[in-house]
C-alpha atoms as a PDB file:
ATOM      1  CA  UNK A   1     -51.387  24.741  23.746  1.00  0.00           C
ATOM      2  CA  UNK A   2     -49.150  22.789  26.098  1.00  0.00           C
ATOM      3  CA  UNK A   3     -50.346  19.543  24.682  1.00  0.00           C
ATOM      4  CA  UNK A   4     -49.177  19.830  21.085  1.00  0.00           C
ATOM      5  CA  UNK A   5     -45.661  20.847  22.401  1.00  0.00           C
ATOM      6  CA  UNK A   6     -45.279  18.381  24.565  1.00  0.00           C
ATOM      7  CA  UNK A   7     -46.293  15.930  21.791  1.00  0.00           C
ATOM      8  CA  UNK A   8     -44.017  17.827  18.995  1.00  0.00           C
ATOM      9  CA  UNK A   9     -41.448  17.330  21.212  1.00  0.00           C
ATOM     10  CA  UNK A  10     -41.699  13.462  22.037  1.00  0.00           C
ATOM     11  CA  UNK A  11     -42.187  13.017  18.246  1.00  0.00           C
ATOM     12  CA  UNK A  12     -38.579  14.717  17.659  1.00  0.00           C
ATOM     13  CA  UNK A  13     -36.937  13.116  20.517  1.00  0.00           C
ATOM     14  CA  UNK A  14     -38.274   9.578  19.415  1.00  0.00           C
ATOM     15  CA  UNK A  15     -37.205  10.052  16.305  1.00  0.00           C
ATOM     16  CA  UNK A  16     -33.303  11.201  17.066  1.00  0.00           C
ATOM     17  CA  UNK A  17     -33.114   8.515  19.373  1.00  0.00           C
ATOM     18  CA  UNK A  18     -34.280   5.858  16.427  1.00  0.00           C
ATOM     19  CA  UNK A  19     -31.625   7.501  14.221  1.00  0.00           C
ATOM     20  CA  UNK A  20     -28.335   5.084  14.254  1.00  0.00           C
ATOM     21  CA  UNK A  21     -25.008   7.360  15.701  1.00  0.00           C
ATOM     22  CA  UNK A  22     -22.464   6.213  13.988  1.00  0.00           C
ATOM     23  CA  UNK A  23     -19.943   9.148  15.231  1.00  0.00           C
ATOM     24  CA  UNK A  24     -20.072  10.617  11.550  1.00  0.00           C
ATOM     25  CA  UNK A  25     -19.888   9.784   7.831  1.00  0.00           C
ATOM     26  CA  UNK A  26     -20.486   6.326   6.603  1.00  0.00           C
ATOM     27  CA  UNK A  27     -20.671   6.555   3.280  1.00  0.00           C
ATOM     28  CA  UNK A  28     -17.973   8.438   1.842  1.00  0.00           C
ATOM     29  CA  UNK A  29     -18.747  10.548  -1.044  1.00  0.00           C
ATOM     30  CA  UNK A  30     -18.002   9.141  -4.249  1.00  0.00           C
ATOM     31  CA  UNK A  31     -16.918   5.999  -2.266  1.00  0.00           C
ATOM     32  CA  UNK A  32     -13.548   7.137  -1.691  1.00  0.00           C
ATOM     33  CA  UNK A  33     -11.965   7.470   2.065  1.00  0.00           C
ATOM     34  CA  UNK A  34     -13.269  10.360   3.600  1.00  0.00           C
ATOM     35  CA  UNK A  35     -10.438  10.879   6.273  1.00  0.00           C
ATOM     36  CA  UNK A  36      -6.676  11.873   6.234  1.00  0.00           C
ATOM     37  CA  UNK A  37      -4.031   9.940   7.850  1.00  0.00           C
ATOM     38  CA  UNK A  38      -2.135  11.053  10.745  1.00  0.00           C
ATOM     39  CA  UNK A  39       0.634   9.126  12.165  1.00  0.00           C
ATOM     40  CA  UNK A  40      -1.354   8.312  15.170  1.00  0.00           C
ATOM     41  CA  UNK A  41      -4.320   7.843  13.699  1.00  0.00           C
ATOM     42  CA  UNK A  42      -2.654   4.609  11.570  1.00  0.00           C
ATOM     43  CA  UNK A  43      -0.982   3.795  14.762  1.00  0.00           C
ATOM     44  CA  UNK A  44      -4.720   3.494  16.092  1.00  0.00           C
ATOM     45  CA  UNK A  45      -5.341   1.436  12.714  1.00  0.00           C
ATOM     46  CA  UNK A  46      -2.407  -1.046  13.388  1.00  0.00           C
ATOM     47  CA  UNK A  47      -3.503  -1.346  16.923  1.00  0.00           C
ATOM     48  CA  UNK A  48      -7.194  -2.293  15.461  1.00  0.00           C
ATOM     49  CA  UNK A  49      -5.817  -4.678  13.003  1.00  0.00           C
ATOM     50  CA  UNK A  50      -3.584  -6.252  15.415  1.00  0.00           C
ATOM     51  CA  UNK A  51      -6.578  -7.000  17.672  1.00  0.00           C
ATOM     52  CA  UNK A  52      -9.308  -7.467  15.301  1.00  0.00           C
ATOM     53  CA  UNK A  53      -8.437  -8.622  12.042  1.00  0.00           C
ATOM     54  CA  UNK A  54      -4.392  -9.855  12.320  1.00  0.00           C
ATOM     55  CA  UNK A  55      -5.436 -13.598  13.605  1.00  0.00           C
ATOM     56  CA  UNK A  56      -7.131 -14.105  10.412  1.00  0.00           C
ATOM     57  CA  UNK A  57      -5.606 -12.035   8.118  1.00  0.00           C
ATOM     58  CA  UNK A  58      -2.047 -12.189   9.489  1.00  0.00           C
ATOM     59  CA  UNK A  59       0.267  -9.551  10.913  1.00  0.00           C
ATOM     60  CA  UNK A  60       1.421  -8.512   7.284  1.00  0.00           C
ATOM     61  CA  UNK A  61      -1.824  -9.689   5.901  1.00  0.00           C
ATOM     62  CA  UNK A  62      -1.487 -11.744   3.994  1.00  0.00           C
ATOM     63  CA  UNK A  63      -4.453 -14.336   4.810  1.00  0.00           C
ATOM     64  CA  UNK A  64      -1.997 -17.288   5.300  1.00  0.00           C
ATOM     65  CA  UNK A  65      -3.054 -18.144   8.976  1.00  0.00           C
ATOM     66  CA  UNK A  66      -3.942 -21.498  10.906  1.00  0.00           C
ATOM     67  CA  UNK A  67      -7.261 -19.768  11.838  1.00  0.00           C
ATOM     68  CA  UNK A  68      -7.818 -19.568   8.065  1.00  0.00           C
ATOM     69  CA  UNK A  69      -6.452 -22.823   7.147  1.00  0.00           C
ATOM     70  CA  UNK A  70      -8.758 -24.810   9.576  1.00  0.00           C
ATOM     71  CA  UNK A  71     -12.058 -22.665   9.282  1.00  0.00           C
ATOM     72  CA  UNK A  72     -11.350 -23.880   5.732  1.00  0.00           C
ATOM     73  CA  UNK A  73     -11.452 -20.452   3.973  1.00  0.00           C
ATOM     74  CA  UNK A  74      -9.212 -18.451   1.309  1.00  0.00           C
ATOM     75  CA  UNK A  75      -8.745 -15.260   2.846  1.00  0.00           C
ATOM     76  CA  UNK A  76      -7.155 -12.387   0.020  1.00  0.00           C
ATOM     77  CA  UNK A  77      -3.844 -11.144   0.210  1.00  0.00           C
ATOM     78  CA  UNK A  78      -3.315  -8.171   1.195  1.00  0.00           C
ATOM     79  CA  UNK A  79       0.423  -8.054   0.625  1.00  0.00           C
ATOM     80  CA  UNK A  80      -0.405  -8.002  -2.879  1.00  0.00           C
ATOM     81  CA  UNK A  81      -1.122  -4.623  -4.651  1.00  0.00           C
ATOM     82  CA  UNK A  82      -3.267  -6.681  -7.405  1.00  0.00           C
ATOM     83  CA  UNK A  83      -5.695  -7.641  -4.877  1.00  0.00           C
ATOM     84  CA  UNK A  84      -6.639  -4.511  -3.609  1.00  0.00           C
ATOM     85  CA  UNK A  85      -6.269  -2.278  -7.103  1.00  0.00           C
ATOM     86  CA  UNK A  86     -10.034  -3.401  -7.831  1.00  0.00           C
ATOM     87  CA  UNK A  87     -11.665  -2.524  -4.865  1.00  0.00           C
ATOM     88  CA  UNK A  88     -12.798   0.580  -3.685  1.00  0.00           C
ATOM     89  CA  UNK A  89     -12.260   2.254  -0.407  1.00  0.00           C
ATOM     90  CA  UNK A  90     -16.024   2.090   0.360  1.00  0.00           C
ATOM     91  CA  UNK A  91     -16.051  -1.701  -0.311  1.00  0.00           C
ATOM     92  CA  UNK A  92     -12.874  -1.905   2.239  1.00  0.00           C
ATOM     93  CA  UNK A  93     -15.189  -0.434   4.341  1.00  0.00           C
ATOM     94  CA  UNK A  94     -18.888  -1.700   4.181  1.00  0.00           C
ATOM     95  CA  UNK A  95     -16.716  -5.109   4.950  1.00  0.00           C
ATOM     96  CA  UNK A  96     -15.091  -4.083   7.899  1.00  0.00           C
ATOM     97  CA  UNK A  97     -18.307  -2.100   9.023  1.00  0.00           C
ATOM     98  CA  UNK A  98     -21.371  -4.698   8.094  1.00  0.00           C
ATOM     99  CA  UNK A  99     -18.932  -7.870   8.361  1.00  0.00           C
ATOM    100  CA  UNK A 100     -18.842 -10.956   6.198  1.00  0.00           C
ATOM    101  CA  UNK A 101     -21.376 -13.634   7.991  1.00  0.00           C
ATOM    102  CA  UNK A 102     -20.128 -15.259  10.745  1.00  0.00           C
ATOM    103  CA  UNK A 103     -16.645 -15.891   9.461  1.00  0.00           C
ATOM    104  CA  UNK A 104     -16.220 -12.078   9.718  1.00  0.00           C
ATOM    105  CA  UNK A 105     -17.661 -10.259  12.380  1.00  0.00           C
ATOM    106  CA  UNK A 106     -18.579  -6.437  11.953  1.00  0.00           C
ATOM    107  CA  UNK A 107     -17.011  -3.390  13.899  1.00  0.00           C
ATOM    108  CA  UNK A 108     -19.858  -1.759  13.782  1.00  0.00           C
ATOM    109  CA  UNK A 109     -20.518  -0.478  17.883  1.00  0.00           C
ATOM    110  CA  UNK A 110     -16.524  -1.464  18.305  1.00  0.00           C
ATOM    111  CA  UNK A 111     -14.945   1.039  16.475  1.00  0.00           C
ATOM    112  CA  UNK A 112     -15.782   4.390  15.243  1.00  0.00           C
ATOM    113  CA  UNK A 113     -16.399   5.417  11.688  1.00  0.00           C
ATOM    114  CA  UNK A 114     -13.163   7.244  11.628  1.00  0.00           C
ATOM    115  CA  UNK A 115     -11.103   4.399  13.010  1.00  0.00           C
ATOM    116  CA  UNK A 116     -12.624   2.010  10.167  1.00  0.00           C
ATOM    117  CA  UNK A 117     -11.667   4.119   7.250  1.00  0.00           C
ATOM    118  CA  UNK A 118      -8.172   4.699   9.121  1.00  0.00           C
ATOM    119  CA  UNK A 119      -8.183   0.819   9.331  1.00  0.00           C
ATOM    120  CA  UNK A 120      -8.772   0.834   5.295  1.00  0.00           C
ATOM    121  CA  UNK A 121      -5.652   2.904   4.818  1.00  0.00           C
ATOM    122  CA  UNK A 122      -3.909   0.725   6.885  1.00  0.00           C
ATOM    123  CA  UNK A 123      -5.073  -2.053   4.988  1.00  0.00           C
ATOM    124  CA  UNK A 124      -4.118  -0.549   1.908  1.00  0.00           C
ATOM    125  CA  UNK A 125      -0.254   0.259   3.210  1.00  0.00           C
ATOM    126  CA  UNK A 126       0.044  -3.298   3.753  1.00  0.00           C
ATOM    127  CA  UNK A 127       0.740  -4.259   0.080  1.00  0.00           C
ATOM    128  CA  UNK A 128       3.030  -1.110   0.031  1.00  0.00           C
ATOM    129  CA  UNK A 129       5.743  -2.154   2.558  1.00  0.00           C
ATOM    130  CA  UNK A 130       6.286  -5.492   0.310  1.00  0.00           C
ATOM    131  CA  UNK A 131       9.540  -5.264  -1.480  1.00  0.00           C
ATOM    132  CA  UNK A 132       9.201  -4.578  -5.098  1.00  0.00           C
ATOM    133  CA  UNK A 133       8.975  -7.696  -6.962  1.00  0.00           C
ATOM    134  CA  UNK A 134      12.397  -8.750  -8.772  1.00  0.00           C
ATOM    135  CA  UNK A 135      12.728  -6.946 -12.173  1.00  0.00           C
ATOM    136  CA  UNK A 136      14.606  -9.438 -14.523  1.00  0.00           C
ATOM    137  CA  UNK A 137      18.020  -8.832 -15.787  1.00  0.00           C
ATOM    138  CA  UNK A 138      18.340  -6.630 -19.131  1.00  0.00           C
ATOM    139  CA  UNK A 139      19.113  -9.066 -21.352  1.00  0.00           C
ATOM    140  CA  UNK A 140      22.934  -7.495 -22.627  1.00  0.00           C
ATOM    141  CA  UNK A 141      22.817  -5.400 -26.678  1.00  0.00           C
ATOM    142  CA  UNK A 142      24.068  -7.189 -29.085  1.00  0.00           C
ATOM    143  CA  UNK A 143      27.839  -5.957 -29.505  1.00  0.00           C
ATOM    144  CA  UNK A 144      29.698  -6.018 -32.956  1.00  0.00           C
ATOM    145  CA  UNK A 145      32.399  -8.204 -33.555  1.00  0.00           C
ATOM    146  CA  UNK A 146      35.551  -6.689 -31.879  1.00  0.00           C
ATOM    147  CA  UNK A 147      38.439  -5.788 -33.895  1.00  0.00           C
ATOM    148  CA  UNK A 148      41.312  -7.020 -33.517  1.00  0.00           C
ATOM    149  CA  UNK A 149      43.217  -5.517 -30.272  1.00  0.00           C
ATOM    150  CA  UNK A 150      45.217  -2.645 -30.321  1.00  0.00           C
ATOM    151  CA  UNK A 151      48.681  -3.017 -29.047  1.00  0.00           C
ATOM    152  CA  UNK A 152      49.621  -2.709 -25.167  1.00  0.00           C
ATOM    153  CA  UNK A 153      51.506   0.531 -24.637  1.00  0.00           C
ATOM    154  CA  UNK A 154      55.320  -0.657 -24.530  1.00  0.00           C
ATOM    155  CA  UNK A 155      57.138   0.493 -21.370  1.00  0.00           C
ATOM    156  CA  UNK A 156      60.269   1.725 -23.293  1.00  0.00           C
ATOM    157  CA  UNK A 157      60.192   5.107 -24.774  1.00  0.00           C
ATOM    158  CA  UNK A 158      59.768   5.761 -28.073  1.00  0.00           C
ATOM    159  CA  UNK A 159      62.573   6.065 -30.168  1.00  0.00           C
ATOM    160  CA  UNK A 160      63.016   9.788 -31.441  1.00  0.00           C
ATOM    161  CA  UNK A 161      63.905  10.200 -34.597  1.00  0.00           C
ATOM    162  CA  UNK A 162      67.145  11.229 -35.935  1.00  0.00           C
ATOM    163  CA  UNK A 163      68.253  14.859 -36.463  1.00  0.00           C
ATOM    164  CA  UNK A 164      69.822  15.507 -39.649  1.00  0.00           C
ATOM    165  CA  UNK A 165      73.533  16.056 -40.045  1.00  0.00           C
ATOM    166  CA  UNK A 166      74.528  19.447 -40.029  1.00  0.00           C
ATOM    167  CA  UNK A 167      75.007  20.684 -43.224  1.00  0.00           C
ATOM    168  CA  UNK A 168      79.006  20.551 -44.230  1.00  0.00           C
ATOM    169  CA  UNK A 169      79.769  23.719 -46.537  1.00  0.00           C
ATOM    170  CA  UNK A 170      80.475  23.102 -50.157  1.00  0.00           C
ATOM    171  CA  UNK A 171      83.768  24.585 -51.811  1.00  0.00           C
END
């Protein structure tokens, strides 16, 4: 009776221990971020970016770095809403989390699950803090020809007009 405990029990404990802790989620339902930003929990984020992903990517992110420029690779720009409108939050993630090759190494056992998807907001606030792209001038409505200008008020007063003589009696 001992026997198949003992063996019912090493089964179970072999088995958590092959199971991968990850310190939570991974895959967010429906693909979209799974956690809610704090302000220290993006101050974690910058601090991860900074560290991690800023010598590539740049400070403000926008890829234009001399790590990118002599590894010969494009990197996306970040600072541009258009880049990150077609990519979902789980993408953002599976990248920072699996890596890209060797250009790109994973976080995956250097950050937890939570920090990653606080890194994708992060990520994501980049292209927010760039100032709105100039908005050309109206062009002016077409006005109607002007008429011709009305006279400047004179400073003299205007003359009052004339009483009428008194009426003189008749005989």
């Amino acid at each position: 009776m001992l026997k198949p405990c003992l063996t019912f029990a090493a089964v179970v404990l072999f088995a958590l221990t092959l199971a991968p802790a990850t310190g939570g989620m991974s895959q967010a339902p429906g693909g979209t971020n799974p956690v809610k930003p704090t302000a220290a929990s993006q101050e974690k984020a910058k601090a991860l970016y900074t560290r991690d992903c800023a010598m590539c990517h740049g400070d403000n992110g926008n890829g234009k770095t001399d790590i990118a420029t002599s590894m010969g690779v494009t990197i996306e720009d970040w600072t541009d809403p258009k880049t990150l409108a077609s990519k979902p939050d789980q993408a953002l993630f599976d990248a920072i989390h699996k890596g890209k090759g060797e250009k790109m190494p994973a976080e995956e056992g250097r950050a937890k699950t939570d920090e990653m998807w606080n890194l994708v907001i992060y990520i994501r606030s980049l292209s927010k803090n760039q100032p709105a792209a100039a908005q050309p001038a109206p062009e002016p409505a077409a006005q109607a020809p002007a008429a011709s200008p009305a006279p400047e008020p004179s400073a003299q007063p205007a003359p009052q007009p004339a009483t009428p003589p008194a009426a003189q009696p008749t005989n």
